[in-house]
N, C-alpha and C. Protein backbone atom coordinates (compact mmCIF):
# COMPACT_ATOMS: atom_id res chain seq x y z
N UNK A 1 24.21 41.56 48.97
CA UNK A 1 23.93 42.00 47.64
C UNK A 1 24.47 41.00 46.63
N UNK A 2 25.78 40.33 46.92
CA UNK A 2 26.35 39.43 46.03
C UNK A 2 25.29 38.34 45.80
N UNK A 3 24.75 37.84 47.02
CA UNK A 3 23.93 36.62 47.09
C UNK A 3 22.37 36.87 46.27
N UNK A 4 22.19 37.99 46.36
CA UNK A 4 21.07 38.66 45.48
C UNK A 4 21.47 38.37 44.08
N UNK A 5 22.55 39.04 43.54
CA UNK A 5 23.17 39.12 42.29
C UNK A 5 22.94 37.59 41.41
N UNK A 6 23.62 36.96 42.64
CA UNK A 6 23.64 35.10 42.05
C UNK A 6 22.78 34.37 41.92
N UNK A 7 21.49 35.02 42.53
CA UNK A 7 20.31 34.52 42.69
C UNK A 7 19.78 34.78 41.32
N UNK A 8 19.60 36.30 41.51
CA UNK A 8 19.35 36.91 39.66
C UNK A 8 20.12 36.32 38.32
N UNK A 9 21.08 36.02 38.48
CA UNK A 9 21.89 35.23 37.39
C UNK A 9 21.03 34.16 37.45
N UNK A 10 21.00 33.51 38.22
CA UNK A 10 20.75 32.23 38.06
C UNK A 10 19.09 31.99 37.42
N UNK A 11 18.20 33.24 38.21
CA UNK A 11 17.20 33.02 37.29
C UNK A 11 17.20 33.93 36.04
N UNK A 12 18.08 34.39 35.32
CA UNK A 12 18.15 34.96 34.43
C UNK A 12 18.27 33.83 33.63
N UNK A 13 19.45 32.89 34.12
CA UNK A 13 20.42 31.96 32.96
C UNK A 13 18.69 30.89 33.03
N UNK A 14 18.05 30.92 34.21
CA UNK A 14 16.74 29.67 33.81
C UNK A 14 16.15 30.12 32.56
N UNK A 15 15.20 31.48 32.77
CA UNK A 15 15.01 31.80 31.61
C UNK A 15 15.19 31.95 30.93
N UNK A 16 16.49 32.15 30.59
CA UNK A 16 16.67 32.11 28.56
C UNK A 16 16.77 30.63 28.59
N UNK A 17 17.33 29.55 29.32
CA UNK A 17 17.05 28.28 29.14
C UNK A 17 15.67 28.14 28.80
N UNK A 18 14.69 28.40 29.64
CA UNK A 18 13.18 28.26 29.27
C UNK A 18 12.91 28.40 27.98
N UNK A 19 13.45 30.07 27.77
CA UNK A 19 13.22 30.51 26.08
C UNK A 19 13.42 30.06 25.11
N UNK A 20 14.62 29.49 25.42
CA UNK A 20 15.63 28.82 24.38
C UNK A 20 14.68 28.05 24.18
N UNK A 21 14.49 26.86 25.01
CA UNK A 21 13.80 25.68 25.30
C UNK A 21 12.33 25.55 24.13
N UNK A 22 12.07 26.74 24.56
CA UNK A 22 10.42 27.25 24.22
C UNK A 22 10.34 27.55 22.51
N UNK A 23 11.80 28.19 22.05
CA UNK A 23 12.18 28.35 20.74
C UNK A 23 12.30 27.36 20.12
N UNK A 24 12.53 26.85 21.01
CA UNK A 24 13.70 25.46 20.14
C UNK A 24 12.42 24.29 19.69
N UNK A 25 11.20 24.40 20.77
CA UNK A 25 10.05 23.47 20.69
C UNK A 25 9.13 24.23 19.02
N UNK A 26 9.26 25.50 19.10
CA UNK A 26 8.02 26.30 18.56
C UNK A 26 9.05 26.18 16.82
N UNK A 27 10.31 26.14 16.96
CA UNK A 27 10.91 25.84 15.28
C UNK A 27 10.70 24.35 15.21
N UNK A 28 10.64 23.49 15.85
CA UNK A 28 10.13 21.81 15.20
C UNK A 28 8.99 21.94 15.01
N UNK A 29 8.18 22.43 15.77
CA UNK A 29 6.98 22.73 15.17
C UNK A 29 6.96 23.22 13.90
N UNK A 30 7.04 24.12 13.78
CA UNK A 30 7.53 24.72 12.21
C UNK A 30 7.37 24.47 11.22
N UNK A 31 8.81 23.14 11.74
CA UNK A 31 10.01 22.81 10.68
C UNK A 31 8.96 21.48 10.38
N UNK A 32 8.14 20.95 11.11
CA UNK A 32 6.70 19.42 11.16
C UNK A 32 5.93 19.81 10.26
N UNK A 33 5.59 21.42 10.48
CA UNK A 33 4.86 21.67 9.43
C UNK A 33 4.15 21.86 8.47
N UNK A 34 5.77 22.19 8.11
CA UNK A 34 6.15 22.55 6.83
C UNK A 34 6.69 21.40 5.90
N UNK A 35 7.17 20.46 6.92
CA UNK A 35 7.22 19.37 5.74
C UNK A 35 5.91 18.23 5.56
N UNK A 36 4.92 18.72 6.35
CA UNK A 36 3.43 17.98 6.49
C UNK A 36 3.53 18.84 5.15
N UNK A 37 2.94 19.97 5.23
CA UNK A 37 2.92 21.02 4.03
C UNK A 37 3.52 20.74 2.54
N UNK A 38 4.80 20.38 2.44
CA UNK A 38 5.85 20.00 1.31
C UNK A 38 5.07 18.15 1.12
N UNK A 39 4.94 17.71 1.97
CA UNK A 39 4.38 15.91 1.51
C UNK A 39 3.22 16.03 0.97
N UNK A 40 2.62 17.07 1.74
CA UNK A 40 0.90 16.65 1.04
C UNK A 40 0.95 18.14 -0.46
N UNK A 41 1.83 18.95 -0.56
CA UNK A 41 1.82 19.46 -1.89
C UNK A 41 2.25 18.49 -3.14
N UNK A 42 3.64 17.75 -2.46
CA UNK A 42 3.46 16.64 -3.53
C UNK A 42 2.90 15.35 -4.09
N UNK A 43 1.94 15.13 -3.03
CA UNK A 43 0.85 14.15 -3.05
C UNK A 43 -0.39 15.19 -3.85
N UNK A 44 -0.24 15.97 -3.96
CA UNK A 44 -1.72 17.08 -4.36
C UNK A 44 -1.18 17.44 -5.79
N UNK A 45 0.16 17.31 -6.21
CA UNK A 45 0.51 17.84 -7.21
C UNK A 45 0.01 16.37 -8.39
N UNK A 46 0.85 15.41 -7.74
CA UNK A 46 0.39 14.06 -8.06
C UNK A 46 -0.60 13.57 -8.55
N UNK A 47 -1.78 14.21 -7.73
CA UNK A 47 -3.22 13.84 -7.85
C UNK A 47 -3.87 14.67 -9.11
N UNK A 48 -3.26 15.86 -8.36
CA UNK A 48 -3.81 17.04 -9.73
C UNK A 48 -3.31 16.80 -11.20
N UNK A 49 -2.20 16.30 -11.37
CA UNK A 49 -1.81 15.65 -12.38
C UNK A 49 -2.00 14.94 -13.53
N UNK A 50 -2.44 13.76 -12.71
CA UNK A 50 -2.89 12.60 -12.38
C UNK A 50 -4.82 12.79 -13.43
N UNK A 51 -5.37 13.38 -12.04
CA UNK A 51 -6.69 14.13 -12.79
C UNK A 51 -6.88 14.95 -13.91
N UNK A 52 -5.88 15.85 -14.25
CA UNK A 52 -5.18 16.36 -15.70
C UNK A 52 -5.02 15.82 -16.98
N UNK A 53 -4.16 14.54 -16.43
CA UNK A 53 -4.35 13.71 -17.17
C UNK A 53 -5.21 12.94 -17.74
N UNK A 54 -6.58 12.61 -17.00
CA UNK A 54 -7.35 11.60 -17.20
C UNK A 54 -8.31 12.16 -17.95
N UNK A 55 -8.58 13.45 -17.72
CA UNK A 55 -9.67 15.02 -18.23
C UNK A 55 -9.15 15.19 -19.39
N UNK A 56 -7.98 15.10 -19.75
CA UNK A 56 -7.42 15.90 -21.14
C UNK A 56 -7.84 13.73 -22.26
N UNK A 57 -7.49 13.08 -21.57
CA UNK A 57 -8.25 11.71 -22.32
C UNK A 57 -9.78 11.43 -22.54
N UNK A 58 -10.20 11.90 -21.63
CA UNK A 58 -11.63 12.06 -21.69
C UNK A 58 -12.63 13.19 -22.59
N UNK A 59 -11.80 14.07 -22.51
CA UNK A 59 -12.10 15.24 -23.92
C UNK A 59 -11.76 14.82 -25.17
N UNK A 60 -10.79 14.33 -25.45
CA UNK A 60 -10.06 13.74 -26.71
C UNK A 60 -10.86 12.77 -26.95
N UNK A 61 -10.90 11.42 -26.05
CA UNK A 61 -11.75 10.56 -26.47
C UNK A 61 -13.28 10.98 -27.06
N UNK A 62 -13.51 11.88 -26.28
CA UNK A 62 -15.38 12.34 -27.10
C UNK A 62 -15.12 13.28 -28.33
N UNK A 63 -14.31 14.23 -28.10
CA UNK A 63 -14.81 14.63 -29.27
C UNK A 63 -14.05 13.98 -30.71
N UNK A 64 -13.04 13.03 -30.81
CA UNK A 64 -13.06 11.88 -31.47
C UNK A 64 -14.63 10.65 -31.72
N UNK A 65 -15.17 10.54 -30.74
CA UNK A 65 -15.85 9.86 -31.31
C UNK A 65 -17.37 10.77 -31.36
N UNK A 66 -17.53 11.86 -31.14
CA UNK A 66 -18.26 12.78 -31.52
C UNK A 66 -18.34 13.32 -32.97
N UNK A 67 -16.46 13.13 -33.69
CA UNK A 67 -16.26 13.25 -34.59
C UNK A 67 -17.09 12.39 -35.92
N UNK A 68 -15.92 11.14 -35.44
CA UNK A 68 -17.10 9.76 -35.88
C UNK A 68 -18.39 9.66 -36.42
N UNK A 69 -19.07 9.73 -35.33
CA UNK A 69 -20.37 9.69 -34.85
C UNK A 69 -21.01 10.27 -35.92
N UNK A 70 -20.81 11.83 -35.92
CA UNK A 70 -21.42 12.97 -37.11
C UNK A 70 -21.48 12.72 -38.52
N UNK A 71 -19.85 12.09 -38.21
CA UNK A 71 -19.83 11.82 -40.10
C UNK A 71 -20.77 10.79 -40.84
N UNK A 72 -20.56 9.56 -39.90
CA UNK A 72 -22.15 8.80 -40.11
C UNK A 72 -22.67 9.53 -40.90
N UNK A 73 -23.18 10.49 -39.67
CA UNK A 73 -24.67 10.69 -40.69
C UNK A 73 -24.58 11.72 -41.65
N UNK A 74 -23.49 12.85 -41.69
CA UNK A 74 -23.59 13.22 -42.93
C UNK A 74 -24.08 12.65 -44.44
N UNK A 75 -23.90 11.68 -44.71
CA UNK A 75 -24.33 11.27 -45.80
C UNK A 75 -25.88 10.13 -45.95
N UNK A 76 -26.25 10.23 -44.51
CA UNK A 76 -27.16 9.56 -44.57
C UNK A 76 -28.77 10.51 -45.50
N UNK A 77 -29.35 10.17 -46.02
CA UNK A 77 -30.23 10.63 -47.02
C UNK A 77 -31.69 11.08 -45.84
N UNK A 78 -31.89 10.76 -44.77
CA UNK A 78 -32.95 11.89 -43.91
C UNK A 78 -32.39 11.16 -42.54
N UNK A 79 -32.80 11.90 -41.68
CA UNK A 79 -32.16 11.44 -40.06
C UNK A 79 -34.18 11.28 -39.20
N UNK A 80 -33.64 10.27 -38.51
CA UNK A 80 -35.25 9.94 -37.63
C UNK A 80 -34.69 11.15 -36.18
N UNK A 81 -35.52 11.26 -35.31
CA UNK A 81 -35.19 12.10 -34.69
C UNK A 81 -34.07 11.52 -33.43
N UNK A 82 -33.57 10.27 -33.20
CA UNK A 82 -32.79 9.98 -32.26
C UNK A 82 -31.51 10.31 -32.91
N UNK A 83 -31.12 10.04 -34.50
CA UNK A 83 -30.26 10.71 -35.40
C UNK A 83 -30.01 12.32 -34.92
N UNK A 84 -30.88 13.12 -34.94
CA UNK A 84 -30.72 14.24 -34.78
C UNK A 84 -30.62 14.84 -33.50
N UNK A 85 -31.35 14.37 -33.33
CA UNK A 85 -30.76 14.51 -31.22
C UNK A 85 -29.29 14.31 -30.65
N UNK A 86 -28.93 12.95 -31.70
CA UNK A 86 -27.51 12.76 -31.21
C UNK A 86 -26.65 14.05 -32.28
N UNK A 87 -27.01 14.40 -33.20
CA UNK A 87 -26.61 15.20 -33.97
C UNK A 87 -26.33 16.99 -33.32
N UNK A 88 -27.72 17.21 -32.87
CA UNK A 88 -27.55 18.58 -32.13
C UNK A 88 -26.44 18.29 -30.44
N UNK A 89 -26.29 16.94 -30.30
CA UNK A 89 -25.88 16.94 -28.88
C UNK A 89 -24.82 17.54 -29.16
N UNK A 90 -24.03 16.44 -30.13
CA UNK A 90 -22.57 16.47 -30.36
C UNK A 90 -21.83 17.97 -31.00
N UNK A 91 -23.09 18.75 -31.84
CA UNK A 91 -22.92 19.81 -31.65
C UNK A 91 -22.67 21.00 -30.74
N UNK A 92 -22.96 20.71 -29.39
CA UNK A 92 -22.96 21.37 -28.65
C UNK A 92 -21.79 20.64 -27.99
N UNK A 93 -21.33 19.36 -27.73
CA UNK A 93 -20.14 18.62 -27.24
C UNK A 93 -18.77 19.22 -27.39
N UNK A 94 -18.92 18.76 -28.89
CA UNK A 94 -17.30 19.18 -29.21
C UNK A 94 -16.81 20.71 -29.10
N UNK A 95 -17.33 21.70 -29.65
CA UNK A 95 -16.76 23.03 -29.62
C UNK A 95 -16.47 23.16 -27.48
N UNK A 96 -17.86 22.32 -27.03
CA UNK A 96 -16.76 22.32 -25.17
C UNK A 96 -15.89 21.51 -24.89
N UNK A 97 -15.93 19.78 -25.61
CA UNK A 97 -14.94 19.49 -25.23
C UNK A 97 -13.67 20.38 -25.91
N UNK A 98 -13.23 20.89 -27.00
CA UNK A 98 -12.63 21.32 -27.58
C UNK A 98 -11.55 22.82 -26.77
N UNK A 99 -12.46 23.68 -26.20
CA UNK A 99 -12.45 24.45 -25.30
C UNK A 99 -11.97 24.09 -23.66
N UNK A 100 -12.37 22.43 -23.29
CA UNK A 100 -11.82 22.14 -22.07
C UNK A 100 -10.63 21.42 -22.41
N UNK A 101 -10.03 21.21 -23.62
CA UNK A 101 -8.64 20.18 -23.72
C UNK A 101 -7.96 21.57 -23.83
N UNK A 102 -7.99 22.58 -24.25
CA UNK A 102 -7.61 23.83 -24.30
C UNK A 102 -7.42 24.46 -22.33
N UNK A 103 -8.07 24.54 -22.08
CA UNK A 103 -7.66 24.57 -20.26
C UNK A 103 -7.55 23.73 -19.82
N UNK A 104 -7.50 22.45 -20.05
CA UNK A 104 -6.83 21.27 -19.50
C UNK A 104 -5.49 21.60 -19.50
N UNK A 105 -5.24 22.04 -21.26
CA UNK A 105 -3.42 21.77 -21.40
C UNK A 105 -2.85 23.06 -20.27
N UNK A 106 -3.88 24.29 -20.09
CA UNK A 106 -2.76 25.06 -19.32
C UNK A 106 -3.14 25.18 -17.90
N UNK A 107 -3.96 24.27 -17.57
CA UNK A 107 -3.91 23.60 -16.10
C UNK A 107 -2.80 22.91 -16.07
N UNK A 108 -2.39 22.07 -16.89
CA UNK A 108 -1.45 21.16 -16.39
C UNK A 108 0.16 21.98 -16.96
N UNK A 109 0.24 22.91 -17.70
CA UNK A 109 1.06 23.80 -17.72
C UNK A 109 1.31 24.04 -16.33
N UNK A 110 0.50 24.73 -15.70
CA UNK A 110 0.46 25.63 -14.05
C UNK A 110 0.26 24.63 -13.11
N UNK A 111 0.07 22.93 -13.26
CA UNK A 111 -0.07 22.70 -12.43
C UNK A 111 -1.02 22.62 -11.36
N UNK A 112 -2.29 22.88 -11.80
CA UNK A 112 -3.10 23.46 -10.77
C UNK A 112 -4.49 23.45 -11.75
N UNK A 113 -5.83 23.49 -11.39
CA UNK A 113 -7.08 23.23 -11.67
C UNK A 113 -7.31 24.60 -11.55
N UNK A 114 -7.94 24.84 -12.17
CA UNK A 114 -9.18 26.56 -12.41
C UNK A 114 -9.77 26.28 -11.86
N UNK A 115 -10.51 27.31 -10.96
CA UNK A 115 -11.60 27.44 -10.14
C UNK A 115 -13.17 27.97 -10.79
N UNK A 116 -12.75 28.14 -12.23
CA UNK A 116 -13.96 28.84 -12.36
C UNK A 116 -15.23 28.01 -12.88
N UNK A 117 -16.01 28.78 -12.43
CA UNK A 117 -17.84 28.35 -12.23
C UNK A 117 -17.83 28.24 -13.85
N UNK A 118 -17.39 28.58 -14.85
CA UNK A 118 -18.05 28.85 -15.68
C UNK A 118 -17.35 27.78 -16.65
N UNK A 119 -16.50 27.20 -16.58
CA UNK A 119 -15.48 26.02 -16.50
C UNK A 119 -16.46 24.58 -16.36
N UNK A 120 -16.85 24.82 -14.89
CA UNK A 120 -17.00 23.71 -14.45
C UNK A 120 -18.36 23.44 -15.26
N UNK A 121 -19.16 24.28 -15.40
CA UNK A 121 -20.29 24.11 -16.02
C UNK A 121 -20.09 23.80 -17.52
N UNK A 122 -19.30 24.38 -17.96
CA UNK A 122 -18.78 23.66 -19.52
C UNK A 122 -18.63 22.26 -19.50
N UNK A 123 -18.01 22.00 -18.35
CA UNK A 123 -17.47 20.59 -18.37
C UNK A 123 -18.88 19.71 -18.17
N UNK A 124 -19.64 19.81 -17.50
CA UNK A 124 -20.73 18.87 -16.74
C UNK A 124 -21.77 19.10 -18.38
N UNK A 125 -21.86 20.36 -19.23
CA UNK A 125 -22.64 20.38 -20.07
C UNK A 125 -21.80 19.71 -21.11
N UNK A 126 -20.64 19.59 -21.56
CA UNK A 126 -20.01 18.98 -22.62
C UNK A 126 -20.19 17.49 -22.10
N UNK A 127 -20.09 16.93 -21.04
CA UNK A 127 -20.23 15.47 -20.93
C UNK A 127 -21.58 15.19 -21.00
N UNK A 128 -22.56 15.95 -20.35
CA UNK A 128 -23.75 15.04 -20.60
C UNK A 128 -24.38 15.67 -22.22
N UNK A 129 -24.19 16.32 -22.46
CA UNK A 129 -24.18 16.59 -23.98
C UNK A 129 -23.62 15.30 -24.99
N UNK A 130 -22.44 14.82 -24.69
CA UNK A 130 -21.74 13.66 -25.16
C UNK A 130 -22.64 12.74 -25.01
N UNK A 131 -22.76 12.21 -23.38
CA UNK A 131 -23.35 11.23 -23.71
C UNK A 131 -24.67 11.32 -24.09
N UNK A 132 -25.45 12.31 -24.16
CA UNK A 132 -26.70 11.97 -24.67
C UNK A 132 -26.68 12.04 -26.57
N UNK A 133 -26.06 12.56 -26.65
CA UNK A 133 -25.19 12.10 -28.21
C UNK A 133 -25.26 10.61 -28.54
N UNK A 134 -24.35 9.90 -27.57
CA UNK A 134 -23.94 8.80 -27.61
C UNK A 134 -24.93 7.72 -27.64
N UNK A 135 -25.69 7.69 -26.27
CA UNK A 135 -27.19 7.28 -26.64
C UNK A 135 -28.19 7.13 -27.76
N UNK A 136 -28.42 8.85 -28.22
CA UNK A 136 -29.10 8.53 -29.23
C UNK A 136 -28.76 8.09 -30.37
N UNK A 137 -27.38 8.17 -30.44
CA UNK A 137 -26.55 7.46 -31.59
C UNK A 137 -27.06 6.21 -31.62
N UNK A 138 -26.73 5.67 -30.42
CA UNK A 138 -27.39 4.14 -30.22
C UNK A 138 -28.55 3.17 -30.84
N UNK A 139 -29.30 4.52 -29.70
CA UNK A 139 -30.89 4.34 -30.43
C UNK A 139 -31.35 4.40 -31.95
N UNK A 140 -30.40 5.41 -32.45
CA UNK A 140 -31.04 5.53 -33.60
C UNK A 140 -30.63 3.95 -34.69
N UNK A 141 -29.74 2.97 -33.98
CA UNK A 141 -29.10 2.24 -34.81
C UNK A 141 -30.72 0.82 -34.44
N UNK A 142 -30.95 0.50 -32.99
CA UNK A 142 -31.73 0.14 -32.35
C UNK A 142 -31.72 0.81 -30.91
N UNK A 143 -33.01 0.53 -30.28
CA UNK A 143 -33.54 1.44 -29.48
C UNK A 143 -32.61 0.29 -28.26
N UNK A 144 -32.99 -0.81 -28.72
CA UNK A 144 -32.31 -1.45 -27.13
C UNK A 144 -30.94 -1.31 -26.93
N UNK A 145 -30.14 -1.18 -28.07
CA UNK A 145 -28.90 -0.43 -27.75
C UNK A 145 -28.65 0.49 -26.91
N UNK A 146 -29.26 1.47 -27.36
CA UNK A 146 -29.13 2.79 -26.46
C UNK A 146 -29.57 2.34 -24.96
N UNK A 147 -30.82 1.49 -24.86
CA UNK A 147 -30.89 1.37 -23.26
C UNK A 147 -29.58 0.63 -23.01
N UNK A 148 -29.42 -0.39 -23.90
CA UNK A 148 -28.29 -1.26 -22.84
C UNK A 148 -27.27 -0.42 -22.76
N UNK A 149 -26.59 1.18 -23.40
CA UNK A 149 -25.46 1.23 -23.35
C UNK A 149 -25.83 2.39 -21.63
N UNK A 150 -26.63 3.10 -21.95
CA UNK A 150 -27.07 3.63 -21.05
C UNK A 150 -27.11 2.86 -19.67
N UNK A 151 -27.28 1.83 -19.30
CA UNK A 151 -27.58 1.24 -18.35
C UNK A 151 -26.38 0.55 -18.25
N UNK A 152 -25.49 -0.23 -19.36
CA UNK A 152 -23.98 -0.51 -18.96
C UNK A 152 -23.00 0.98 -18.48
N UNK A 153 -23.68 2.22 -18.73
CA UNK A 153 -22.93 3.35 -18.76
C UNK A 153 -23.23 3.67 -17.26
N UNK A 154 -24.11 3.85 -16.26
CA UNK A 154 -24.38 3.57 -15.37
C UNK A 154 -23.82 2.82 -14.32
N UNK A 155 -23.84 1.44 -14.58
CA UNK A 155 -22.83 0.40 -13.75
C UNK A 155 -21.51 0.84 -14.00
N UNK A 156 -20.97 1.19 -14.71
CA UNK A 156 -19.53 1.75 -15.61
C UNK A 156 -19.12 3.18 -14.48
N UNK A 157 -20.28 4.34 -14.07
CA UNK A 157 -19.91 5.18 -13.26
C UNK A 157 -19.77 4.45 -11.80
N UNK A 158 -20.36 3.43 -11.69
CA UNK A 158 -20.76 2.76 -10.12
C UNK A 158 -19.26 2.39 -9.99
N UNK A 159 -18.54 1.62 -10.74
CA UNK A 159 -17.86 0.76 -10.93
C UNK A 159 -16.61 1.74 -10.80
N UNK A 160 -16.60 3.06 -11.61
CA UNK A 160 -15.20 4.00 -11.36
C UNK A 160 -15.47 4.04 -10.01
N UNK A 161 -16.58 4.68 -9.61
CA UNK A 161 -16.60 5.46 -8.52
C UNK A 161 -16.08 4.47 -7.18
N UNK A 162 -16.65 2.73 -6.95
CA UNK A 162 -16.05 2.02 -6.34
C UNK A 162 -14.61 1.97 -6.45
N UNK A 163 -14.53 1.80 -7.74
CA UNK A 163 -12.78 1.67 -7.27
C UNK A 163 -11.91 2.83 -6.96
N UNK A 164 -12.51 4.23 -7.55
CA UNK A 164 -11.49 5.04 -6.73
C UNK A 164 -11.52 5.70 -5.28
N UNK A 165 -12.90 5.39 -4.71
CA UNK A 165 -13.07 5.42 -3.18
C UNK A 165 -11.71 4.42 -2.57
N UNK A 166 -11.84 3.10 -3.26
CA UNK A 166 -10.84 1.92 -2.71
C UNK A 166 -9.57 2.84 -2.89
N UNK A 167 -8.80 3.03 -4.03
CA UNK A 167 -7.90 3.51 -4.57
C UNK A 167 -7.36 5.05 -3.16
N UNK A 168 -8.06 5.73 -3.21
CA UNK A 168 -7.68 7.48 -2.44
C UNK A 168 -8.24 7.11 -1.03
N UNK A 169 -8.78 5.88 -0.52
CA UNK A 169 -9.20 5.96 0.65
C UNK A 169 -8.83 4.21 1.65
N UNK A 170 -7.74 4.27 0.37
CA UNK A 170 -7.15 2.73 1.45
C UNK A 170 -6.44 2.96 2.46
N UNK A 171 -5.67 1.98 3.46
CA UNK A 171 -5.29 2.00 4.23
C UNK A 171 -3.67 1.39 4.52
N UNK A 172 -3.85 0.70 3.10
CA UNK A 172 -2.90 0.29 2.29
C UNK A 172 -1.37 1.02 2.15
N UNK A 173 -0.38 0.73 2.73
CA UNK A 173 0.75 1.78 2.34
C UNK A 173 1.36 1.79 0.44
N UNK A 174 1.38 2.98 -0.21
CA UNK A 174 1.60 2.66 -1.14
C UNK A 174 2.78 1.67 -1.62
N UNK A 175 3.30 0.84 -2.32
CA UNK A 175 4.09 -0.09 -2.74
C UNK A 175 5.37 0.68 -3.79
């Protein structure tokens, strides 16, 4: 019976070794995580930031020169219709950009981007609202303006969009 007993100890004492063992693997796990979790929140906070930042310049900048733009023609004595086109755009521009520097600032209060649909659609209608503002502003000064700015505005998206693919998708360790 003793030799029984010692036998049972002994696989008693294996298994909680096992357990232990098994615990001890399943908290590094965890503990890997969670600090995968904690690196890429502050890489995400960074970014979100970052993008916060660039959104709340990009609203400011238009409806500043949306501002601009209008006063022109206030005093101009009749508007041709590329005048007024850019006129109704910017009308519709500023009161959204105006409205997105307003949830910009308390995104970046919280830290964090809004999810809402109704947001995002403000945003995509206040920019191309802008720029078609901007355009016909152009045009209305000369017509080849407006194409060239349009078509430098174009290479100009090619050109962000290249470099921040390079930028968020190098391989590069940051410096």
């Amino acid at each position: 019976m003793r030799g029984d007993s010692a036998e049972e100890h002994a696989r008693v004492a294996e298994d909680a070794k096992r357990t232990a063992t098994e615990q001890a693997q399943a908290a590094r796990e965890r503990a890997a995580a969670r600090s995968e979790r904690a690196k890429s929140e502050i890489s995400t906070g960074r970014t979100t930031q970052e993008a916060l930042g660039q959104r709340g310049l990009i609203y400011g900048g238009l409806i500043l020169v949306g501002l601009y733009w209008v006063q022109a023609f206030l005093t101009a004595p009749s508007l041709d219709a590329s005048a007024k086109v850019s006129i109704v755009a910017f009308a519709v521009a500023i009161p959204l950009l105006a409205a997105l520097v307003m949830v910009n600032r308390q995104e970046a209060f919280r830290g964090r981007q809004t999810t809402s649909v109704t947001v995002t659609i403000a945003h995509a209608v206040a920019l191309l609202a802008a720029f078609i503002g901007i355009v016909a502003g152009f045009w209305h000064i000369t017509w080849i303006a407006g194409v060239t700015f349009l078509a430098a505005a174009l290479v100009a998206v090619g050109i962000h969009s290249a470099g921040f693919w390079r930028v968020e998708h190098s391989d590069d360790p940051p410096s």
